[in-house]
Protein backbone atom coordinates (compact mmCIF):
# COMPACT_ATOMS: atom_id res chain seq x y z
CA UNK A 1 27.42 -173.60 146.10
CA UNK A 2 25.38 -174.60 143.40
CA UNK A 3 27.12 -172.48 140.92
CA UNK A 4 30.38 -174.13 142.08
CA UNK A 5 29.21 -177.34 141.55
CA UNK A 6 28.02 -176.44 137.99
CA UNK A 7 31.10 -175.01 137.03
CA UNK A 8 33.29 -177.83 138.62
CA UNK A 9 31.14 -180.08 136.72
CA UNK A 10 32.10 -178.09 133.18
CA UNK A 11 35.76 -178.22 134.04
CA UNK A 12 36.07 -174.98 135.16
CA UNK A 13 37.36 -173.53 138.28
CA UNK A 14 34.90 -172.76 141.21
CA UNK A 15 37.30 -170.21 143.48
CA UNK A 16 36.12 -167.02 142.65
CA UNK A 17 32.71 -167.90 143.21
CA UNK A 18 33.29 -169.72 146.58
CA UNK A 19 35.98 -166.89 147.70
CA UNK A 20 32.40 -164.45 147.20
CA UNK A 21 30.82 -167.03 149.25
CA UNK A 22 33.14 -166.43 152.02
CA UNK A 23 33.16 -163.04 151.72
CA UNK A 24 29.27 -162.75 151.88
CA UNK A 25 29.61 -164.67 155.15
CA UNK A 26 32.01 -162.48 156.51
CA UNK A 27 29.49 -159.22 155.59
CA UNK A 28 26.79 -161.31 157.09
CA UNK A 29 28.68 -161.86 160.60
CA UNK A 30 29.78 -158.02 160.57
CA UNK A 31 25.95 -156.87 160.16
CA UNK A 32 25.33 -158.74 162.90
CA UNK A 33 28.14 -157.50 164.76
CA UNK A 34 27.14 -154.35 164.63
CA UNK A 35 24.03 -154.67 165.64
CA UNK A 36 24.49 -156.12 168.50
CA UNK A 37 26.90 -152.92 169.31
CA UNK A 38 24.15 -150.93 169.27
CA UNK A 39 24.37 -149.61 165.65
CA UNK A 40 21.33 -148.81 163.15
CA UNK A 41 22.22 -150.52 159.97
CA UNK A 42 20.04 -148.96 157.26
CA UNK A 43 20.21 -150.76 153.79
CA UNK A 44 19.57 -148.96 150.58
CA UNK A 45 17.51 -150.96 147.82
CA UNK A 46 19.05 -148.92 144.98
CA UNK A 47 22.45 -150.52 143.46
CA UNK A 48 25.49 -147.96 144.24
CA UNK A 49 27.53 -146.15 141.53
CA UNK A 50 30.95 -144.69 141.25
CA UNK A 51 31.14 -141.69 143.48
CA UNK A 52 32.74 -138.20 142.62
CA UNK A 53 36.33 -137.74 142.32
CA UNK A 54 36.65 -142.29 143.38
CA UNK A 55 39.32 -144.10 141.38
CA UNK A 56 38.09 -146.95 139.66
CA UNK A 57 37.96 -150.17 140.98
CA UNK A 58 41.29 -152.07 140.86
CA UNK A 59 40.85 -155.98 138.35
CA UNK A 60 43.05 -158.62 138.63
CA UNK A 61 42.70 -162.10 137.46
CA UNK A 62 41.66 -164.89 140.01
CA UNK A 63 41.24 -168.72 138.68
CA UNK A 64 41.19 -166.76 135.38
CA UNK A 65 38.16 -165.18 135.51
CA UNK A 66 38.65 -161.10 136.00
CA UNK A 67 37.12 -159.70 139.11
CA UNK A 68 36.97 -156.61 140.99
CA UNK A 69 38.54 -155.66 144.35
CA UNK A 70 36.26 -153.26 146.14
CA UNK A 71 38.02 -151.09 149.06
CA UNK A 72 36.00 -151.10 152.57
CA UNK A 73 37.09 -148.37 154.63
CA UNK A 74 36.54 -148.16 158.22
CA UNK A 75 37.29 -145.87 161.18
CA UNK A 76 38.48 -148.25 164.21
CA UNK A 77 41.09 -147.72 167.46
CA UNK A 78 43.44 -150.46 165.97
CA UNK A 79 44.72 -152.12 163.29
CA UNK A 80 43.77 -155.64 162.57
CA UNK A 81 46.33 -157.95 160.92
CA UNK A 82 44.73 -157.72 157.74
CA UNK A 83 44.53 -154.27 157.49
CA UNK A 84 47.29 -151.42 156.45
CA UNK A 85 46.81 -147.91 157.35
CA UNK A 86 47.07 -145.14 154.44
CA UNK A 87 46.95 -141.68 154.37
CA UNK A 88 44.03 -140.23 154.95
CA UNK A 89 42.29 -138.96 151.60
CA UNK A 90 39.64 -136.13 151.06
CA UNK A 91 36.32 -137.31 150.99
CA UNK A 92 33.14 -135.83 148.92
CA UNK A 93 30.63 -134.40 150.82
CA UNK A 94 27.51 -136.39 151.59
CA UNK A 95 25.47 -134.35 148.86
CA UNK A 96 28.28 -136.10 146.14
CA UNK A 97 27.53 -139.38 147.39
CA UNK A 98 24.11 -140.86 145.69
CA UNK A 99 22.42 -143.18 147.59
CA UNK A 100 23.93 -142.21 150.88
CA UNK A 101 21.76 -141.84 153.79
CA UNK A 102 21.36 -138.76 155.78
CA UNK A 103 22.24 -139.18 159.18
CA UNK A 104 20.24 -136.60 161.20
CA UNK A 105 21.90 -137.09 164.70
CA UNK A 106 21.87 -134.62 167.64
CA UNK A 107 25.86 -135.56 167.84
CA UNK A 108 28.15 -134.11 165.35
CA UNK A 109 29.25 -136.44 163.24
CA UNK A 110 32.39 -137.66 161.83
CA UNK A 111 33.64 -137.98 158.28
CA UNK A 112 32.27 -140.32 156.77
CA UNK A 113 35.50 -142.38 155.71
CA UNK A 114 33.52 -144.94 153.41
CA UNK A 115 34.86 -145.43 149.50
CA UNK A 116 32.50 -145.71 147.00
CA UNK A 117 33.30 -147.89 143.72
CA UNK A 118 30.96 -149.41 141.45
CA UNK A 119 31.51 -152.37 142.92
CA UNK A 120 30.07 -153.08 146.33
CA UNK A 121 31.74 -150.95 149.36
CA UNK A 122 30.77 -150.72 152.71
CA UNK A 123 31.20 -147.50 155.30
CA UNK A 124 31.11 -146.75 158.80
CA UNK A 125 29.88 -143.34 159.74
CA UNK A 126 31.22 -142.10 163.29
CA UNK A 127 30.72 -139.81 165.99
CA UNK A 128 33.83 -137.61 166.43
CA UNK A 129 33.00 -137.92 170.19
CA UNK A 130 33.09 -141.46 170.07
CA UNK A 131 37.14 -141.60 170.79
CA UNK A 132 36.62 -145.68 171.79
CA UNK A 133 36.68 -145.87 168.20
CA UNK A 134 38.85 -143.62 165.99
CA UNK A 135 42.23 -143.29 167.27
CA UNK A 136 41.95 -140.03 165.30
CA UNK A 137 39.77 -138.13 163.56
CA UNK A 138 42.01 -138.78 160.14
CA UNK A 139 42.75 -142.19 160.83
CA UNK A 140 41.63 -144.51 157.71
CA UNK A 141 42.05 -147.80 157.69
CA UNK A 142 41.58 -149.61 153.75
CA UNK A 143 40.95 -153.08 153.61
CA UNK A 144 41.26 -155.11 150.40
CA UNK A 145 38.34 -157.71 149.74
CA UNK A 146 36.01 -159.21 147.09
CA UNK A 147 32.26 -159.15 146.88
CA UNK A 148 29.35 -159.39 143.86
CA UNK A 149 26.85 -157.43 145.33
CA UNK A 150 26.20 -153.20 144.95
CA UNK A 151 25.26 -152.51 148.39
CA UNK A 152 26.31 -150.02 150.66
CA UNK A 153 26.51 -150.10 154.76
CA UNK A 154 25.69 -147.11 156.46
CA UNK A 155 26.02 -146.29 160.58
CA UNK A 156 23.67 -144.43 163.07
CA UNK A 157 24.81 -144.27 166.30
CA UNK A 158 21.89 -144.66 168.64
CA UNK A 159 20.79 -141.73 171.28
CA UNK A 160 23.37 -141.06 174.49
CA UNK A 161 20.64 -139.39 176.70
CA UNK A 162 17.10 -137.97 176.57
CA UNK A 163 17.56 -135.08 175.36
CA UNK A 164 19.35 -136.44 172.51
CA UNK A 165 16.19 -138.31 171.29
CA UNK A 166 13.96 -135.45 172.41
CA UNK A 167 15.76 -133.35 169.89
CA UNK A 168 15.20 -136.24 167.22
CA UNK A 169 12.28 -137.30 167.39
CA UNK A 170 10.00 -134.57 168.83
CA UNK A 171 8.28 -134.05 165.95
CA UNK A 172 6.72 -137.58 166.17
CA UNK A 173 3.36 -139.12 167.67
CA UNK A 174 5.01 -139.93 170.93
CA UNK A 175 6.24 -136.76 172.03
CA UNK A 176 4.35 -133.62 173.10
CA UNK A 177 5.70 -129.81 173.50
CA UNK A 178 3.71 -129.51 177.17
CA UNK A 179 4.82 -127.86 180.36
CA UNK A 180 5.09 -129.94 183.51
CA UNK A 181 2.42 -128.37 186.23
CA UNK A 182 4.74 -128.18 188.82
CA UNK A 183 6.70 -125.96 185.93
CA UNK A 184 3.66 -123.48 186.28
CA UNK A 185 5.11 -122.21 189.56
CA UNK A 186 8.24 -121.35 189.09
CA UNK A 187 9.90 -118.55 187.20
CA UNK A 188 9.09 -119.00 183.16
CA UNK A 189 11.96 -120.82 181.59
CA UNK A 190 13.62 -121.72 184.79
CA UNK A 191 12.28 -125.44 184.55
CA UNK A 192 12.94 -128.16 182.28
CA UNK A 193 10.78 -130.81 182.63
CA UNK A 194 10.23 -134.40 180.91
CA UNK A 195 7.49 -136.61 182.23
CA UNK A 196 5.01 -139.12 180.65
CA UNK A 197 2.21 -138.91 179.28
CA UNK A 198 -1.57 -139.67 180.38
CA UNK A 199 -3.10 -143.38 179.87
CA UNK A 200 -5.75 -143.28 178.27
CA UNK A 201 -7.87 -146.75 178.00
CA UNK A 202 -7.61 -147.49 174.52
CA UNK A 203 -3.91 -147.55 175.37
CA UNK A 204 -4.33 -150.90 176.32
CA UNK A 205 -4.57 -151.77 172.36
CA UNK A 206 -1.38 -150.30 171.85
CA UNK A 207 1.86 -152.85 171.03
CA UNK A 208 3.34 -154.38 173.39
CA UNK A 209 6.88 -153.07 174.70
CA UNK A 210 5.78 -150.02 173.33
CA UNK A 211 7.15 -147.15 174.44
CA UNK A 212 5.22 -144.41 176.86
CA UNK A 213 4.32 -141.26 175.45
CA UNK A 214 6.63 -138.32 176.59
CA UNK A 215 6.05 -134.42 177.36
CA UNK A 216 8.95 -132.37 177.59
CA UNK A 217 9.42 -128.71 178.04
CA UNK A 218 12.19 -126.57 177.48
CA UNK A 219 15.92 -127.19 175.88
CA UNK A 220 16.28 -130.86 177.27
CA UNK A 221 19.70 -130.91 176.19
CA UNK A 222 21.02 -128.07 178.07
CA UNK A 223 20.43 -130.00 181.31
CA UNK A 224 23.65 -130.25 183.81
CA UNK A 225 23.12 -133.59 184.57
CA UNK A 226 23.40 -136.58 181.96
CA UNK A 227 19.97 -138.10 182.20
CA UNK A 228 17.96 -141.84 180.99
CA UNK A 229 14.56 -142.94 180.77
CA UNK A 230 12.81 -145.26 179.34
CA UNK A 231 9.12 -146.36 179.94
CA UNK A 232 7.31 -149.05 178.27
CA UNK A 233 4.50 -151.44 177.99
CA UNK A 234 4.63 -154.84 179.31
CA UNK A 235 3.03 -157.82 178.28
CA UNK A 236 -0.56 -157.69 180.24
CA UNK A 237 -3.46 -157.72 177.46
CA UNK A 238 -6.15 -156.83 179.76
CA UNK A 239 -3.77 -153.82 181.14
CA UNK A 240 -2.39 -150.63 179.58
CA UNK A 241 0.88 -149.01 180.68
CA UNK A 242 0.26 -148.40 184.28
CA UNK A 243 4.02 -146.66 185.33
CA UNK A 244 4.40 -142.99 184.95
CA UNK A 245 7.39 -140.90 185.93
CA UNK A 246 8.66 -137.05 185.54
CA UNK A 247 11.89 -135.36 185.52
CA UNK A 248 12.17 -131.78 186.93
CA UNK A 249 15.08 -130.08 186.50
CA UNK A 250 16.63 -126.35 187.95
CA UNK A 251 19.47 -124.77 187.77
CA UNK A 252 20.31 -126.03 191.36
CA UNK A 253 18.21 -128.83 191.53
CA UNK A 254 16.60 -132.21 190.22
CA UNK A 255 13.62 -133.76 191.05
CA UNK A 256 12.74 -137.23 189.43
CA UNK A 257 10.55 -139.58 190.08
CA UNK A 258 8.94 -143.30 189.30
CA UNK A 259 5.09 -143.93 189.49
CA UNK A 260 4.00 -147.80 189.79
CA UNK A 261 -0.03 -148.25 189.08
CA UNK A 262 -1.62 -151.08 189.96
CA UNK A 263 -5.40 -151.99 189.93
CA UNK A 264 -7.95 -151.91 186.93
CA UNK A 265 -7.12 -147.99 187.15
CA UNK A 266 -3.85 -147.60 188.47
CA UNK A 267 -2.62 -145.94 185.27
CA UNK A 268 -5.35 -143.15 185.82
CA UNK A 269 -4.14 -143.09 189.90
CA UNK A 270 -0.49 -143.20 189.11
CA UNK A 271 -0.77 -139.72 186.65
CA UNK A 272 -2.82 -138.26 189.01
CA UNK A 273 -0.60 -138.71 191.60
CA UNK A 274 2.69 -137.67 188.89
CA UNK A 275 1.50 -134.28 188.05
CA UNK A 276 -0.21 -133.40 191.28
CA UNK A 277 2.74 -134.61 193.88
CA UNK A 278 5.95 -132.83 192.73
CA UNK A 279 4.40 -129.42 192.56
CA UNK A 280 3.20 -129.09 195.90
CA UNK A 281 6.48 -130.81 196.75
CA UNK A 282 8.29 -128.10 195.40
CA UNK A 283 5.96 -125.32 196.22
CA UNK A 284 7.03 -126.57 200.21
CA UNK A 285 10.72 -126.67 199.43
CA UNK A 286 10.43 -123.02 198.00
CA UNK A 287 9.71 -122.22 201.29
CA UNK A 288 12.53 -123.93 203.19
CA UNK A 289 14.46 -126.15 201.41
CA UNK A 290 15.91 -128.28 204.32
CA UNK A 291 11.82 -129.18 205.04
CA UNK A 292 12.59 -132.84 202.92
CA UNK A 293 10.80 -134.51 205.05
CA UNK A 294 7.73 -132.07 205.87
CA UNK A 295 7.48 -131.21 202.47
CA UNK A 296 7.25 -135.02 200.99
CA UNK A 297 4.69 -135.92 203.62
CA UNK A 298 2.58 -133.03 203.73
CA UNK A 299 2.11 -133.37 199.96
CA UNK A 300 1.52 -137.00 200.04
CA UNK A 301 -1.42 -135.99 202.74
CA UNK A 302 -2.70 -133.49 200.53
CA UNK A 303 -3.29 -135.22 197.02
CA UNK A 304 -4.60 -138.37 198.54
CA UNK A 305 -7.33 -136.06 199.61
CA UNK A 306 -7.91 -134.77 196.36
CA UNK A 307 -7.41 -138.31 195.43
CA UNK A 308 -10.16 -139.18 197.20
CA UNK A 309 -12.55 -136.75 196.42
CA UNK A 310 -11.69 -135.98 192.70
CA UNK A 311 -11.03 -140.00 191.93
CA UNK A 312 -13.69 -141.52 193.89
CA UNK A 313 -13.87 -145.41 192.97
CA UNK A 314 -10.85 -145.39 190.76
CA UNK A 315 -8.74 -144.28 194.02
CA UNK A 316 -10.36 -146.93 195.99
CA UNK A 317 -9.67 -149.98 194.19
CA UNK A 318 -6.46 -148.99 192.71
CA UNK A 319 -3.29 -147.32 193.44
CA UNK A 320 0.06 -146.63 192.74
CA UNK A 321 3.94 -146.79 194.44
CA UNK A 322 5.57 -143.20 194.61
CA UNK A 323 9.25 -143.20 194.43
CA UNK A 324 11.25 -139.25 194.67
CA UNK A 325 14.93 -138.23 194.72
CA UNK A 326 15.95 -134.89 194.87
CA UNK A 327 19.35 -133.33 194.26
CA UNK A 328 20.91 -129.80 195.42
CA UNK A 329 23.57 -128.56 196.52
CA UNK A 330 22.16 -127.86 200.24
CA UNK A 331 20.85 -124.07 201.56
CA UNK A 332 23.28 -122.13 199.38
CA UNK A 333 24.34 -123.46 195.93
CA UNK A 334 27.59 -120.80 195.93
CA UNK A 335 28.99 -122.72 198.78
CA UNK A 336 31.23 -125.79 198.64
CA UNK A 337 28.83 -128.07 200.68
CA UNK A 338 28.83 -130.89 198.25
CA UNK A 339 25.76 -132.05 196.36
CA UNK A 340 23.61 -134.56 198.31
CA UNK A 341 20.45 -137.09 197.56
CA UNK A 342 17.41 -137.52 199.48
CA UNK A 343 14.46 -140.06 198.63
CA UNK A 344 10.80 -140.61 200.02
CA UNK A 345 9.12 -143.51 198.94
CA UNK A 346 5.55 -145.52 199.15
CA UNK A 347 5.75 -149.37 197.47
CA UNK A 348 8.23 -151.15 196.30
CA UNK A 349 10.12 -149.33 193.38
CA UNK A 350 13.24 -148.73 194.22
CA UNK A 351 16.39 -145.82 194.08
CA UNK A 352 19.94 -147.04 194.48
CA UNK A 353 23.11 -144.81 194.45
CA UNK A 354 26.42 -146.20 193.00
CA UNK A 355 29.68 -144.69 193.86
CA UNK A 356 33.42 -145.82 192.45
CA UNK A 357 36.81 -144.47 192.42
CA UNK A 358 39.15 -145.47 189.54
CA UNK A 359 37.58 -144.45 186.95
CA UNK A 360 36.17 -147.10 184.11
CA UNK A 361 36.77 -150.87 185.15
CA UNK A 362 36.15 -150.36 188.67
CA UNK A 363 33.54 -152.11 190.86
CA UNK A 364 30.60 -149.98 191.81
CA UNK A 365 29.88 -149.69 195.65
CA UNK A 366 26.19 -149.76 195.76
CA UNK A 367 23.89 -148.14 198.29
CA UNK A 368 20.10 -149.30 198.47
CA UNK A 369 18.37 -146.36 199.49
CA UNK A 370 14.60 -147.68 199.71
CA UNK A 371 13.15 -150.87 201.81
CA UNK A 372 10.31 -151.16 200.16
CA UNK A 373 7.60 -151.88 201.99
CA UNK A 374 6.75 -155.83 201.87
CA UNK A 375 3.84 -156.85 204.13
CA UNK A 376 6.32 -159.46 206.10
CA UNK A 377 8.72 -156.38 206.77
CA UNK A 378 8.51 -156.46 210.98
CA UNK A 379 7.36 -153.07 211.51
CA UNK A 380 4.87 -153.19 208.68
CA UNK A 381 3.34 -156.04 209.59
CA UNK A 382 2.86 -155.27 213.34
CA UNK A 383 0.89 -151.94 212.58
CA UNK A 384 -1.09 -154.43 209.96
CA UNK A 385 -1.83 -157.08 212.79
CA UNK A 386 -3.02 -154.23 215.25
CA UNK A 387 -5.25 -152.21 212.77
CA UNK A 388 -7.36 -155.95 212.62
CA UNK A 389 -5.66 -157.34 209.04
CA UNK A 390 -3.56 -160.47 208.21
CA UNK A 391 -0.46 -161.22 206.17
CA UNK A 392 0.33 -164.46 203.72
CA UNK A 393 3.71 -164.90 204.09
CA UNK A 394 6.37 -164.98 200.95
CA UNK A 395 6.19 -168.37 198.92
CA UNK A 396 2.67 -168.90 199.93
CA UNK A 397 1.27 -169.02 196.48
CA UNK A 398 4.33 -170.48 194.50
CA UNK A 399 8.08 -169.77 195.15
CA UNK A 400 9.35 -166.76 194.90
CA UNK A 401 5.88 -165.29 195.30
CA UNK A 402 5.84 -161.87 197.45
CA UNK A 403 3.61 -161.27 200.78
CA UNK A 404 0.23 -159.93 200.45
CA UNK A 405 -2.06 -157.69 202.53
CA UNK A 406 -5.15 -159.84 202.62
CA UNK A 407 -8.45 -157.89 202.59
CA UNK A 408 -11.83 -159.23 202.23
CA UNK A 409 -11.78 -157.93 198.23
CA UNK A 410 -8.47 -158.71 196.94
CA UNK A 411 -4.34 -158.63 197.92
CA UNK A 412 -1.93 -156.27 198.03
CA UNK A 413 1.89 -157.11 197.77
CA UNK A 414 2.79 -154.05 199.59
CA UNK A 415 1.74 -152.35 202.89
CA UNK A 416 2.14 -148.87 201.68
CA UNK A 417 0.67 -147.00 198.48
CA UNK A 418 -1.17 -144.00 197.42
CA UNK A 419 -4.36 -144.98 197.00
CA UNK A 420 -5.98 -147.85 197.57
CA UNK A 421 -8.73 -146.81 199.96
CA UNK A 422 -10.23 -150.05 200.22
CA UNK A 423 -6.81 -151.34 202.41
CA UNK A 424 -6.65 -148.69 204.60
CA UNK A 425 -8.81 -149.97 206.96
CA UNK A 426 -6.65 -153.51 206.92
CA UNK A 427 -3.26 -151.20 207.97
CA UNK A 428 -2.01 -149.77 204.45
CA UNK A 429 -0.31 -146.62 205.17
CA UNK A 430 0.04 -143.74 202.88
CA UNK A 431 2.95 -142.31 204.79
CA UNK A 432 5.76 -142.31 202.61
CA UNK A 433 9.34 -143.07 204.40
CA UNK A 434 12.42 -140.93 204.14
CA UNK A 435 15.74 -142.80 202.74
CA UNK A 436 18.97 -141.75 204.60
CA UNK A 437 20.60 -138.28 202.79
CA UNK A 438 23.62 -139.03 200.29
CA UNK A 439 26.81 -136.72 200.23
CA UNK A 440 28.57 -136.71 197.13
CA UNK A 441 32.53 -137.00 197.17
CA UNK A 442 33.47 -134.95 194.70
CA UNK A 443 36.47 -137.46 194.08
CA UNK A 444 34.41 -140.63 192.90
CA UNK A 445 32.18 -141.03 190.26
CA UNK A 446 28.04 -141.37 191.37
CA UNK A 447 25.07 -142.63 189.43
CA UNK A 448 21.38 -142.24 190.48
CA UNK A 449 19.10 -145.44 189.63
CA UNK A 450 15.45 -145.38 190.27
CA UNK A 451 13.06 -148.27 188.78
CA UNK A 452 9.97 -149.79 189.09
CA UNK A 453 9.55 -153.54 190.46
CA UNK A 454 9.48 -154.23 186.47
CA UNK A 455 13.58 -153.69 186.75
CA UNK A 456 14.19 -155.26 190.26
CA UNK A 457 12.16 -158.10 190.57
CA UNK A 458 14.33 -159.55 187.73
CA UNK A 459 17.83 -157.35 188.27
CA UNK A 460 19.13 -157.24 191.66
CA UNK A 461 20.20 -153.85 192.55
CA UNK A 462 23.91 -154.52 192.62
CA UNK A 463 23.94 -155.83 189.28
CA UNK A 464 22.03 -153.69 187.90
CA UNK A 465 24.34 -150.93 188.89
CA UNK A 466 27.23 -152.69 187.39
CA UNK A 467 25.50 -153.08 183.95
CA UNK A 468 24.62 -149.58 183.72
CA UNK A 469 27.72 -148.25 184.96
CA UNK A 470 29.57 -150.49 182.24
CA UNK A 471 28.51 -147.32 180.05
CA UNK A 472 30.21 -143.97 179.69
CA UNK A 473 27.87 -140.95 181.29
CA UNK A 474 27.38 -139.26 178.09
CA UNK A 475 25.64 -143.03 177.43
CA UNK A 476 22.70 -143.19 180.30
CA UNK A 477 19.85 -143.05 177.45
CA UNK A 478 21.66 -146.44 175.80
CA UNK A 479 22.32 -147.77 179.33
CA UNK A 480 18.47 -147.48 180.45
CA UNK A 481 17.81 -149.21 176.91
CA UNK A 482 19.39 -152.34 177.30
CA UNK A 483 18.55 -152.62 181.06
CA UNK A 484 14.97 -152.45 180.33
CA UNK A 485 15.76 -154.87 177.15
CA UNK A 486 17.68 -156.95 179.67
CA UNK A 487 15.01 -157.07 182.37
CA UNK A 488 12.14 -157.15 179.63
CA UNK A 489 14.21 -160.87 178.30
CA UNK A 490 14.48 -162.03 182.21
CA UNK A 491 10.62 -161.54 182.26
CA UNK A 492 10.13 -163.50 179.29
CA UNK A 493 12.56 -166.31 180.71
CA UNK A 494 10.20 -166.93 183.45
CA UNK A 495 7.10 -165.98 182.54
CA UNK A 496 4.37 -165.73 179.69
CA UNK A 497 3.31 -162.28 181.31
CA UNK A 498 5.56 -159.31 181.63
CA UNK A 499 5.28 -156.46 183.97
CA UNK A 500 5.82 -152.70 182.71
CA UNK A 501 9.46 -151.66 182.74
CA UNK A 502 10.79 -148.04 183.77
CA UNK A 503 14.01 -146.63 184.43
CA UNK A 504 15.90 -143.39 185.11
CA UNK A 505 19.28 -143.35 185.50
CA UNK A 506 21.29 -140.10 186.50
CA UNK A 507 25.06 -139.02 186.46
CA UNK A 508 25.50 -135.96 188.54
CA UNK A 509 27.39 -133.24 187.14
CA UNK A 510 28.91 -131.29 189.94
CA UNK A 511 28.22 -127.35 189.93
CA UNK A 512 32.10 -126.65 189.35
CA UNK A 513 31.91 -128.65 186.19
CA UNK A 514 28.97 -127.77 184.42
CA UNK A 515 30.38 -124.78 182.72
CA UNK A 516 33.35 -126.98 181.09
CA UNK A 517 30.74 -130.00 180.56
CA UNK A 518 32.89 -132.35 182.00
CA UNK A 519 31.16 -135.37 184.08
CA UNK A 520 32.14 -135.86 187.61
């Protein structure tokens, strides 16, 4: 502007210099478009030059001054008014192009359709899977425009599911080559597990919203089902990450699970409990695989024992929810029973199954598949009243505020956990409760949610469904991203503290439609 005002003043004309204006705006409002899509922009600091085999730069004269009219190129479903489509023209390889950043994505990627001039261009790198936004995968688009600066815009599409960052970023601090112990047990190679990391107490200096370390074993990727998780830190400062989950997955089965801590050492309960509980879990089912129930409770029994003994103190004045879904195809995975969901579950962190039929754009029917166990909950708080405690009803403390367990050393918002010894004797039960079984109809589309009370004491279920199901199933690692950035913004909304956030989100691929890799 002030360089239009100069030049006005001088008797000379001030277009071309508030046309670049505009167009800077314009560049400024597409960065920002694109980021909220869900794109990586990554800006090089080194000016651009004239790529191999690029026709100059076309000149023309605007307010008589000569200027240059960069091409932007971009691959999109449709044209916009201001935009022609041309044939398609042979681009240079990525190794022609200086300055252009490698995009090391587990997807392959598409041409990369961006011009390069010596004046400023802009390009939009795309997944060829991505068909929402190439109509083809030699569709260019050129659009005509003016700029004054050499920079160049380049695309990374973020990770679909967890295998697809495992593969990325594997290599880095947060991510450890390490074999689940329930793996240990089965036949080598037959398990692929992913499950978090242990807590230690200087974790409590780590950033906040930072994510949980992950162990993985095995090729992630080649998992039937399309899997999500994330796991991160809240915003307690006297408290590390206390959640925990794991992700088990066979051939003809999946067993996932969410791990709530609570207590100054619920982190150290809540890993305890996450390596210990799904292998004798699955060490039962190997035995008879109808025994959900048995199975769940007998190993429940069992660790809190070892709990007991091997925790001492830490097990008494902390403790942890335990939330477990499990997915086969029933006694005989050859047959045409369909697939079906069971849950057990301690606490209050919830799993919810949504079904539709339609396809995309259709409501989700959602099922709630855990009542978690609130103190004021009529059963629970009978056994509570005859075992001698008391219970402060909901709203007591300020609105909105859950029941507690009162006990002579602190409250509990829940009347079940594992651990917390100190309760028992005040009627917390560490029986966990069996949800209802889920068939699958092979004819609508299901999704598996299972979160800690950091996702649904800010999300109600239904809606939370409908967010994540807004996303394709190759998508579940981006969907579990922005509902923990969703639910992480509620917190902050309300609240100057902000609980710790996990989610896994599953899309069952049916057995008849694993070998294509199509999604049910």
């Amino acid at each position: 502007r002030a360089s239009a005002r100069r030049s006005k003043q001088r008797g000379r004309s001030a277009r071309p210099l508030l046309r670049a204006l505009s167009i800077f705006r314009k560049g400024r409002q597409m960065v920002c478009s694109l980021s909220l899509a869900g794109a990586n922009v990554v800006r090089p600091t080194t000016p651009n030059t004239q790529g191999v085999g690029e026709q100059p730069p076309s000149r023309e004269r605007v307010g008589g001054e000569r200027v240059q009219r960069p091409s932007i190129s971009f691959g999109v479903e449709s044209c916009p008014p201001t935009m022609e489509r041309v044939s398609p023209q042979p681009s240079p390889s990525a190794a022609c192009l200086p300055g252009m950043s490698n995009l090391s994505s587990a997807d392959t990627l598409g041409e990369a359709v961006g011009r390069r001039d010596s004046a400023p261009s802009m390009s939009c790198t795309i997944s060829e899977q991505d068909t929402s936004l190439t109509k083809s995968p030699t569709s260019i688009l050129r659009r005509r425009g003016q700029a004054l600066f050499a920079r160049r815009l380049t695309l990374e599409t973020k990770q679909r599911l967890i295998g697809d960052t495992i593969a990325k970023d594997k290599d880095g601090s947060g991510f450890s080559a390490k074999q689940h112990p329930a793996a240990a047990m089965q036949t080598p190679g037959m398990v692929l597990s992913v499950w978090g990391s242990a807590t230690a107490d200087e974790d409590r200096f780590a950033p906040y919203f930072a994510q949980k370390g992950i162990n993985w074993d095995g090729e992630i990727r080649s998992m039937p089902h399309r899997i999500g998780l994330k796991c991160h830190r809240g915003l307690k400062p006297d408290s590390p990450n206390q959640d925990d989950f794991f992700v088990l997955a066979r051939p003809d089965s999946l067993l996932f699970g969410v791990l709530d801590g609570h207590g100054p050492d619920g982190h150290i309960v809540a890993h305890f409990a996450q390596e210990r509980l799904p292998t004798k879990v699955m060490e039962c089912l190997r035995k008879d695989s109808e025994a959900w129930e048995e199975a769940v409770k007998s190993a429940v029994s069992e660790i809190c024992e070892d709990a007991r003994e091997k925790l001492g103190s830490k097990a008494h004045g902390s403790g942890c929810t335990v939330t477990l879904a499990f997915m086969d195809n029933g006694p005989n995975a050859q047959s045409s029973k369909p697939m079906r969901l069971r849950t057990a579950f301690l606490g209050d962190s919830m799993a919810v199954h949504g079904s539709r039929k339609g396809g995309r754009g259709s409501k989700w029917d959602v099922n709630i598949l855990t009542d978690i166990h609130r103190p004021d909950r009529p059963d629970e708080e009978q056994r509570i009243i005859e075992a001698g405690g008391s219970v402060l009803p909901a709203n007591s403390q300020c609105a909105g505020s859950p029941s507690r367990l009162l006990t002579p050393e602190w409250n509990l918002a829940m009347s079940r956990s594992f651990g917390d010894f100190h309760c028992a004797q005040y009627g917390l039960s560490h029986e966990p409760e069996i949800g209802p079984c889920q068939e699958f109809d092979e004819k609508l589309e299901h999704l598996v949610l299972v979160c800690s009370d950091g996702v649904w004491d800010v999300i109600p279920p239904a809606q939370a469904v409908q967010f994540v199901g807004k996303f394709r199933p190759e998508e579940a690692q981006l969907a579990v991203d922005r509902l923990v950035s969703k639910a992480q913004l509620r917190w902050q909304e309300m609240d100057d503290v902000v609980d710790d956030i996990t989610a896994i989100l599953v899309w069952p691929n049916f057995a008849d439609e694993a070998a294509t890799g199509e999604v049910a």
